[in-house]
N, C-alpha and C. Protein backbone atom coordinates (compact mmCIF):
# COMPACT_ATOMS: atom_id res chain seq x y z
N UNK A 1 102.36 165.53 73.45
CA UNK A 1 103.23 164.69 74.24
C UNK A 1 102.40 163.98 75.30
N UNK A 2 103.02 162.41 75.40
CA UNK A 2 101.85 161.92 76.58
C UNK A 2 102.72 162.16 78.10
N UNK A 3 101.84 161.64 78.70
CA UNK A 3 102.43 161.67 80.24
C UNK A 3 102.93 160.55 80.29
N UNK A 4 103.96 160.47 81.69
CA UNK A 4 104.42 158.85 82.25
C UNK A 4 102.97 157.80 82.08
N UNK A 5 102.34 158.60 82.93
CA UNK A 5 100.90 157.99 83.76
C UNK A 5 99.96 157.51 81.97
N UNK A 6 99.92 157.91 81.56
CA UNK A 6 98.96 157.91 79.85
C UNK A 6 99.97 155.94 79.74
N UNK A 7 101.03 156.51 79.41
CA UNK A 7 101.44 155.70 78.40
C UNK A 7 102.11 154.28 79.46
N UNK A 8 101.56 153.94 81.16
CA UNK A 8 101.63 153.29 81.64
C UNK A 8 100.34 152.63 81.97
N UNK A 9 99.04 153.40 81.57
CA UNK A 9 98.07 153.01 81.13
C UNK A 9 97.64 152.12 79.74
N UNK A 10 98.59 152.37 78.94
CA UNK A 10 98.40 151.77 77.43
C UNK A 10 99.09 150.82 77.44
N UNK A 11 100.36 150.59 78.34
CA UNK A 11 100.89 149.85 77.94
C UNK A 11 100.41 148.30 79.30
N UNK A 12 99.48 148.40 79.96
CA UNK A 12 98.93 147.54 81.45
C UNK A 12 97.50 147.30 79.92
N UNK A 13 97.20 147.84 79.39
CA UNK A 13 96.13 147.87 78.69
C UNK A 13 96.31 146.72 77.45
N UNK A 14 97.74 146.92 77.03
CA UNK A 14 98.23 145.72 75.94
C UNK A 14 98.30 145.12 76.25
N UNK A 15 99.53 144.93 77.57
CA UNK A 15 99.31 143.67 78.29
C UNK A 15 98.41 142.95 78.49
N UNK A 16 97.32 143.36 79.03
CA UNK A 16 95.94 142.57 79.43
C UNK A 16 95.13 142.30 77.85
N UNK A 17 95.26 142.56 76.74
CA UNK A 17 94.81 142.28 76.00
C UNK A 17 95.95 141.15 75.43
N UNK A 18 96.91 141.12 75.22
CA UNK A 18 97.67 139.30 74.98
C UNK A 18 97.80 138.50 75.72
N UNK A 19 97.46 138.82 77.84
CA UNK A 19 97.02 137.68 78.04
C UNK A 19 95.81 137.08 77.83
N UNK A 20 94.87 138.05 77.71
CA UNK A 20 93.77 137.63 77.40
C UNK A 20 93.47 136.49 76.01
N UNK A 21 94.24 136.99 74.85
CA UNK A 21 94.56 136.35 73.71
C UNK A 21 95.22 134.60 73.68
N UNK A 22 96.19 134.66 74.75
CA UNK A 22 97.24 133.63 74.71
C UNK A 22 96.04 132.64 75.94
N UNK A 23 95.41 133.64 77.00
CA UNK A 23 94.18 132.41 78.00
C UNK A 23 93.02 131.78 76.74
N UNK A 24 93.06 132.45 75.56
CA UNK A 24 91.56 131.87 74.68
C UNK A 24 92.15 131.07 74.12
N UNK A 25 93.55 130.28 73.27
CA UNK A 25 94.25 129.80 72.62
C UNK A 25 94.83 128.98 73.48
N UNK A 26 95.51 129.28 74.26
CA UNK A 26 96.14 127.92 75.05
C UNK A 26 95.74 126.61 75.27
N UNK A 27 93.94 126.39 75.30
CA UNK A 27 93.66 124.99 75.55
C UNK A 27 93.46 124.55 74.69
N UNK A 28 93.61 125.02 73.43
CA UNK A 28 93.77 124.75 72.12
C UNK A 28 94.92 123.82 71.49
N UNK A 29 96.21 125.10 71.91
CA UNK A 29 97.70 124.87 71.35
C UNK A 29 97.62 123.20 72.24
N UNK A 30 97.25 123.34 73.91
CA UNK A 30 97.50 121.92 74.84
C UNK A 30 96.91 120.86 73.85
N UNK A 31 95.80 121.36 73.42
CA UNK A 31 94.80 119.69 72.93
C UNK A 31 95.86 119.42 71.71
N UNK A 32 96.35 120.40 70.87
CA UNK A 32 96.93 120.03 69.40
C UNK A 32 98.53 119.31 70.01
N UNK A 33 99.46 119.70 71.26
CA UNK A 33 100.21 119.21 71.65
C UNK A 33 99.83 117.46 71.87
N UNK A 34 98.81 118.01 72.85
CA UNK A 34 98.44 116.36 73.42
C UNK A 34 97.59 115.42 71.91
N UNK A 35 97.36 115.87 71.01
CA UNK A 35 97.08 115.15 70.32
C UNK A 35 98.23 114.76 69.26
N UNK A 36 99.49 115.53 68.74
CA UNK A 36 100.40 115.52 68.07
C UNK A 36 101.45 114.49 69.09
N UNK A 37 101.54 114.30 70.51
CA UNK A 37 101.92 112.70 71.16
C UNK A 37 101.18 111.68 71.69
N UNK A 38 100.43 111.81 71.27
CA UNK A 38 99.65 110.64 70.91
C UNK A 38 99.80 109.97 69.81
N UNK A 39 99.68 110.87 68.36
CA UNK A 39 100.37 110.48 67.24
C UNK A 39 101.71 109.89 67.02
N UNK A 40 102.38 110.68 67.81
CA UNK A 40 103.89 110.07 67.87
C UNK A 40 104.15 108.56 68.68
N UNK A 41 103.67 108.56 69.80
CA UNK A 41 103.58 107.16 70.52
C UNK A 41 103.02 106.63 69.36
N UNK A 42 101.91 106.31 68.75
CA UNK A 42 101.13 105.45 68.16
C UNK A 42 101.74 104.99 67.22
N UNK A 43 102.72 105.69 66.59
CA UNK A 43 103.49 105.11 65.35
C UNK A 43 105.08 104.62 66.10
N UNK A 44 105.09 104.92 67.77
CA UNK A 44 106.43 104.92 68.43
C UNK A 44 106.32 102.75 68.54
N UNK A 45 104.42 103.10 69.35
CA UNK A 45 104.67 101.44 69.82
C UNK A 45 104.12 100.48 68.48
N UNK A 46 103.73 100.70 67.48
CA UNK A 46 103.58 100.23 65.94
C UNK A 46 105.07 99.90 65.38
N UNK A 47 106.64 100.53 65.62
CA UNK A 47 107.80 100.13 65.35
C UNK A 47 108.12 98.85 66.04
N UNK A 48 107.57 99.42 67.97
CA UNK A 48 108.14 98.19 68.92
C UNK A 48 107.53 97.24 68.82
N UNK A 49 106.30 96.93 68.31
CA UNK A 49 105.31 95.85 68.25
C UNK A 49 106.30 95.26 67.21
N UNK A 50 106.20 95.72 65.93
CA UNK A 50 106.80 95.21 65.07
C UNK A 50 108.12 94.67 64.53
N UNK A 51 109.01 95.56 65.99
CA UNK A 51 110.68 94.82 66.05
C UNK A 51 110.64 93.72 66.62
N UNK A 52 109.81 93.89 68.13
CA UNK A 52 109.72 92.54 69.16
C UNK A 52 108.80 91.46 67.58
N UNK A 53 108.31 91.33 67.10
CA UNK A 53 107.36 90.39 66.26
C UNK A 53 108.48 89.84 65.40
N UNK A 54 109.55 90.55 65.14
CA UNK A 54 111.12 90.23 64.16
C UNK A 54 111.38 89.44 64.89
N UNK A 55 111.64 89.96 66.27
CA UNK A 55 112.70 89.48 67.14
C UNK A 55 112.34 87.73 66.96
N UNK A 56 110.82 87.47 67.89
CA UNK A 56 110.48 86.30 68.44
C UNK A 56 110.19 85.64 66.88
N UNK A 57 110.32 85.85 65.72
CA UNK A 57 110.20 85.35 64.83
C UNK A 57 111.69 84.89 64.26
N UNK A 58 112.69 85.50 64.94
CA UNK A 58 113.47 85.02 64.44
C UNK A 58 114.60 84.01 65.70
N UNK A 59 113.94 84.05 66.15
CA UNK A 59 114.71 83.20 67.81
C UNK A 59 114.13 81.55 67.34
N UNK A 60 112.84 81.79 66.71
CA UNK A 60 112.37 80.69 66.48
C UNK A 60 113.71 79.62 65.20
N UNK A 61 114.23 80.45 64.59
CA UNK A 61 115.51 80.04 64.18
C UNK A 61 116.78 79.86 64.41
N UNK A 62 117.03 80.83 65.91
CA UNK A 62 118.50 80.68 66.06
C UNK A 62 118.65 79.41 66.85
N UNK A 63 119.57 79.23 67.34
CA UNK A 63 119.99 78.23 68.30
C UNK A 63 119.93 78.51 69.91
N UNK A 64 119.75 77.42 70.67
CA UNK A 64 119.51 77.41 72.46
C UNK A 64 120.10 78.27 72.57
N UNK A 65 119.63 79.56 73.49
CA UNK A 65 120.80 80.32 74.34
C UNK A 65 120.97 81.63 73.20
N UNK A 66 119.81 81.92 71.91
CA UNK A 66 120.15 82.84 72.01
C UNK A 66 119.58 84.17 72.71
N UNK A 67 119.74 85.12 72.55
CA UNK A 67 119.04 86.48 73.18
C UNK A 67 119.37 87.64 72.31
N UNK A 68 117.71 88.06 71.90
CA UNK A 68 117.91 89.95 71.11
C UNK A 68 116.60 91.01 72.34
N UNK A 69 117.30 91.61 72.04
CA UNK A 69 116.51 92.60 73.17
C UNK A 69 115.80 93.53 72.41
N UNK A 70 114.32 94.45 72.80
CA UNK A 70 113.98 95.11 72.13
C UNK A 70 113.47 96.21 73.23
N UNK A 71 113.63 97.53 72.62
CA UNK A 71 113.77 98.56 73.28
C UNK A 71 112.45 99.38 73.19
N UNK A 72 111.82 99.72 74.53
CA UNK A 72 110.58 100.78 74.50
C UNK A 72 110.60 102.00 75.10
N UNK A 73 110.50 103.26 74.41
CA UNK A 73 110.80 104.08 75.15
C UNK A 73 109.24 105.16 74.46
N UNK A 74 108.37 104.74 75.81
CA UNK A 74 107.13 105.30 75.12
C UNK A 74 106.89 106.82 75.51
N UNK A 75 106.21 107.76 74.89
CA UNK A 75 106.02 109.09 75.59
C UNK A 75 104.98 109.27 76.99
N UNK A 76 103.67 108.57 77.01
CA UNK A 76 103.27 108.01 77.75
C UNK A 76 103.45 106.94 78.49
N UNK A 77 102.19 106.86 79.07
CA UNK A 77 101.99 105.39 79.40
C UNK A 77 101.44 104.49 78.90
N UNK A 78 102.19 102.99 78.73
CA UNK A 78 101.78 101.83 77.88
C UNK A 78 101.49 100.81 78.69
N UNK A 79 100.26 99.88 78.56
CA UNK A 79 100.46 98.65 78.86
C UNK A 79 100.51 97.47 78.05
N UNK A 80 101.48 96.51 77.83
CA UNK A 80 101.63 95.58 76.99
C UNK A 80 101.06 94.10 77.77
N UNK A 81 100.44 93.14 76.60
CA UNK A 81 100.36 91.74 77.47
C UNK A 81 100.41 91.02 76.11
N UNK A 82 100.35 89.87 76.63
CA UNK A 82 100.34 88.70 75.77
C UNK A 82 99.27 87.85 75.89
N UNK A 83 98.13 87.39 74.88
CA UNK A 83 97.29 86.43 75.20
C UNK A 83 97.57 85.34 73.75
N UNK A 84 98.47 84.08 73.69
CA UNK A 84 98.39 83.56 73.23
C UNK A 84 99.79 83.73 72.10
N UNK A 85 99.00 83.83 70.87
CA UNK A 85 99.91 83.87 69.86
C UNK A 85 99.73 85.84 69.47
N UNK A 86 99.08 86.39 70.28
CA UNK A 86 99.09 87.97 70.17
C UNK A 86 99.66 88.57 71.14
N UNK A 87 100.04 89.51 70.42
CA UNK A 87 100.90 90.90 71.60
C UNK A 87 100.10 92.41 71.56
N UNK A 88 99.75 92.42 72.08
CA UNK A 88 98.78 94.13 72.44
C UNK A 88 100.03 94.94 73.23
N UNK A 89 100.01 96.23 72.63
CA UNK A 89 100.25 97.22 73.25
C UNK A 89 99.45 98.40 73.43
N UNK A 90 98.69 98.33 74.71
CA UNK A 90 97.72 100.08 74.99
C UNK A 90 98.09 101.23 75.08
N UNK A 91 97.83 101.78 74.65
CA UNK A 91 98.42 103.38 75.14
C UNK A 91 96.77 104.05 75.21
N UNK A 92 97.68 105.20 76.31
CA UNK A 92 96.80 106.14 77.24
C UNK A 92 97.20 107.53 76.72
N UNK A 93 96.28 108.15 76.57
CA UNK A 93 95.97 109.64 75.85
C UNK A 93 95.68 110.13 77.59
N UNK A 94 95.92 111.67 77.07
CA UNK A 94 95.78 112.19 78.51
C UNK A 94 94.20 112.62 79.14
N UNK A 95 93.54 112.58 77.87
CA UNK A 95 91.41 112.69 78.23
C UNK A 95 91.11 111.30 78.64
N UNK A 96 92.13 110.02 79.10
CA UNK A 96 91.49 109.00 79.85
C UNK A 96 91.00 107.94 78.57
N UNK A 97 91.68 108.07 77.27
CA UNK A 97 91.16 107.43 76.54
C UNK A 97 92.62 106.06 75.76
N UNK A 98 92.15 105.31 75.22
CA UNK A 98 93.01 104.16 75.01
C UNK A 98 93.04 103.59 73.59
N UNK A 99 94.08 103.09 73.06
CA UNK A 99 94.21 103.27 71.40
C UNK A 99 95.53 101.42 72.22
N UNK A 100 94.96 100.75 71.38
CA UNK A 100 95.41 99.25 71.67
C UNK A 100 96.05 99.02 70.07
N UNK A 101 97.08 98.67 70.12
CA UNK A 101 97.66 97.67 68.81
C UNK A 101 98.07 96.31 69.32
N UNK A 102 97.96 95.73 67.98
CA UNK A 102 98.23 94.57 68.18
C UNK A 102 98.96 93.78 67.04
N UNK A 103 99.69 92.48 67.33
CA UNK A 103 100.64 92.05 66.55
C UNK A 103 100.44 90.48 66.77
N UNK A 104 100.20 89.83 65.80
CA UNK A 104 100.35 88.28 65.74
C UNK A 104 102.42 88.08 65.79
N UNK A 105 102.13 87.02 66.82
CA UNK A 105 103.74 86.51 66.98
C UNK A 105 103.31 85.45 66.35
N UNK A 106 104.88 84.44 65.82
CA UNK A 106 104.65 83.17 65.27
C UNK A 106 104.59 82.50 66.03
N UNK A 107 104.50 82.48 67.26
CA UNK A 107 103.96 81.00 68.21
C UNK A 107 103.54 81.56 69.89
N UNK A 108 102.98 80.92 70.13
CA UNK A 108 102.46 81.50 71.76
C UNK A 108 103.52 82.01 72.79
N UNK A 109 103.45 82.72 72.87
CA UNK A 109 103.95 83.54 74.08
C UNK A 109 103.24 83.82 75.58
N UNK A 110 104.06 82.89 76.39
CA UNK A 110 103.62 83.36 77.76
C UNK A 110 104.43 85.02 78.54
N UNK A 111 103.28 85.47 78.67
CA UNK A 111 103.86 87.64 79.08
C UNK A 111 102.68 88.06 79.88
N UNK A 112 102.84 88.13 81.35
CA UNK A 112 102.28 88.79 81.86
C UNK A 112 101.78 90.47 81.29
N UNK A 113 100.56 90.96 82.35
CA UNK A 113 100.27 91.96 81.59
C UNK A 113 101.13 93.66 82.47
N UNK A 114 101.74 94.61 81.90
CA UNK A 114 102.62 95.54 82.76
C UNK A 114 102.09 96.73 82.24
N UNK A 115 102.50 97.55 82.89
CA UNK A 115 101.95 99.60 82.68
C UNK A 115 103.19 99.88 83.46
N UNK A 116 103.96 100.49 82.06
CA UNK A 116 104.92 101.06 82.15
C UNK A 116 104.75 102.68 81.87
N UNK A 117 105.85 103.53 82.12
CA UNK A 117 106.21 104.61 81.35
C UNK A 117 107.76 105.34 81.54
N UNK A 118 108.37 105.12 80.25
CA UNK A 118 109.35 105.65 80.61
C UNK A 118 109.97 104.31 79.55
N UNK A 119 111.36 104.24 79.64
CA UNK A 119 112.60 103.31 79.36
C UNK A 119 112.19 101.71 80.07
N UNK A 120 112.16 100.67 78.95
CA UNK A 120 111.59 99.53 79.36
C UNK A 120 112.33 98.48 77.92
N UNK A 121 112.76 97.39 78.76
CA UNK A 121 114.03 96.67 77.28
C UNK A 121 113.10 95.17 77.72
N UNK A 122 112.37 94.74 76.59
CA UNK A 122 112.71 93.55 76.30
C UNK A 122 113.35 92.65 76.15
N UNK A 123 113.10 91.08 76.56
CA UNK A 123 114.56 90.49 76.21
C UNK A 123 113.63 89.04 75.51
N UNK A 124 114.14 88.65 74.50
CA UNK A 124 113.64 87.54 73.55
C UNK A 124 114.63 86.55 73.57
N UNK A 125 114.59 85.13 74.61
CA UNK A 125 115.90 84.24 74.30
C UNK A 125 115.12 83.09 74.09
N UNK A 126 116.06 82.02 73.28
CA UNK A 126 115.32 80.75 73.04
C UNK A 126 116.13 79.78 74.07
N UNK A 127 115.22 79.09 74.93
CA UNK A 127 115.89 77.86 75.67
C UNK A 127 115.22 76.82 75.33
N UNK A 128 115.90 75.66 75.51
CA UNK A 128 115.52 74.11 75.52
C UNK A 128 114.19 74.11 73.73
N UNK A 129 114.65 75.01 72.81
CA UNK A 129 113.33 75.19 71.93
C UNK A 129 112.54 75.94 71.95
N UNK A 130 112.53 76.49 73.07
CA UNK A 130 111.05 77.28 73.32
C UNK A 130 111.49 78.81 73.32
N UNK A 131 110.83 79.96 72.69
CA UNK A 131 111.17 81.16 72.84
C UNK A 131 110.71 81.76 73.91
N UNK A 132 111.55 82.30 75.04
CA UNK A 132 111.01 82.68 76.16
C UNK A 132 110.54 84.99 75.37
N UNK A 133 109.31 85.58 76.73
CA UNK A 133 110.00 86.94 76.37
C UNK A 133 109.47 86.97 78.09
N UNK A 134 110.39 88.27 78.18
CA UNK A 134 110.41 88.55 79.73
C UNK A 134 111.29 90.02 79.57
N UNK A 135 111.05 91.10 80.78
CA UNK A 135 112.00 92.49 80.62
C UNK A 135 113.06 92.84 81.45
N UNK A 136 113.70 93.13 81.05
CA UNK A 136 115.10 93.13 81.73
C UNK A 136 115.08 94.20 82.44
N UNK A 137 114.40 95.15 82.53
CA UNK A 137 114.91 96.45 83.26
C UNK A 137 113.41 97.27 83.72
């Protein structure tokens, strides 16, 4: 038969052996987390690139005055700009590193450059001919 004292020894003894287990693994499980959203953003802003690229492709057809909005809701942080007839969207990994897509629009777009994170709506309207984009929120 053991004592109180024995088997409050064995059991401070397990303990310290699964934290020990779960401190050698943890920066592991973090990197496979932080690398599994990264993955997810990357295919998140590859949809939005490619709805907003619908959108302004198709404003170029509707009539004055119309408006479609397109929705970003990134896991990180993104910065989007416009140079020309291209749309870049950056994203930021959490080791300080940067993964850029990019999307040909059908005609030049004037878009300042922004770093967002979080809930962010596009808005695509055509006036006087011209397809404006600018964000609503």
């Amino acid at each position: 038969m053991r004592s109180g004292g024995q088997l409050s020894l064995e059991f401070l003894l397990l303990l310290a052996a699964v934290f020990a287990v779960v401190a050698v693994l943890l920066p592991t499980v973090q990197r496979v987390h932080s690398d599994a959203l990264l993955a997810l953003d990357r295919e998140n802003a590859a949809v939005f690139a490619g709805r907003l690229q619908h959108a302004v492709d198709e404003a170029r057809f509707l009539a004055d005055g119309s408006i479609a909005s397109v929705e970003a809701q990134p896991f990180g942080k993104w910065t989007v700009r416009a140079e020309g007839e291209n749309f870049f969207v950056a994203l930021e990994n959490g080791a300080g590193g940067e993964k850029t897509l990019g999307v040909l629009l059908p005609n030049s777009v004037d878009f300042p450059k922004i770093v967002f994170s979080g809930r962010k709506v596009f808005v695509v309207e055509k006036k006087a001919g011209l397809v404006y984009l600018y964000t609503a929120s």
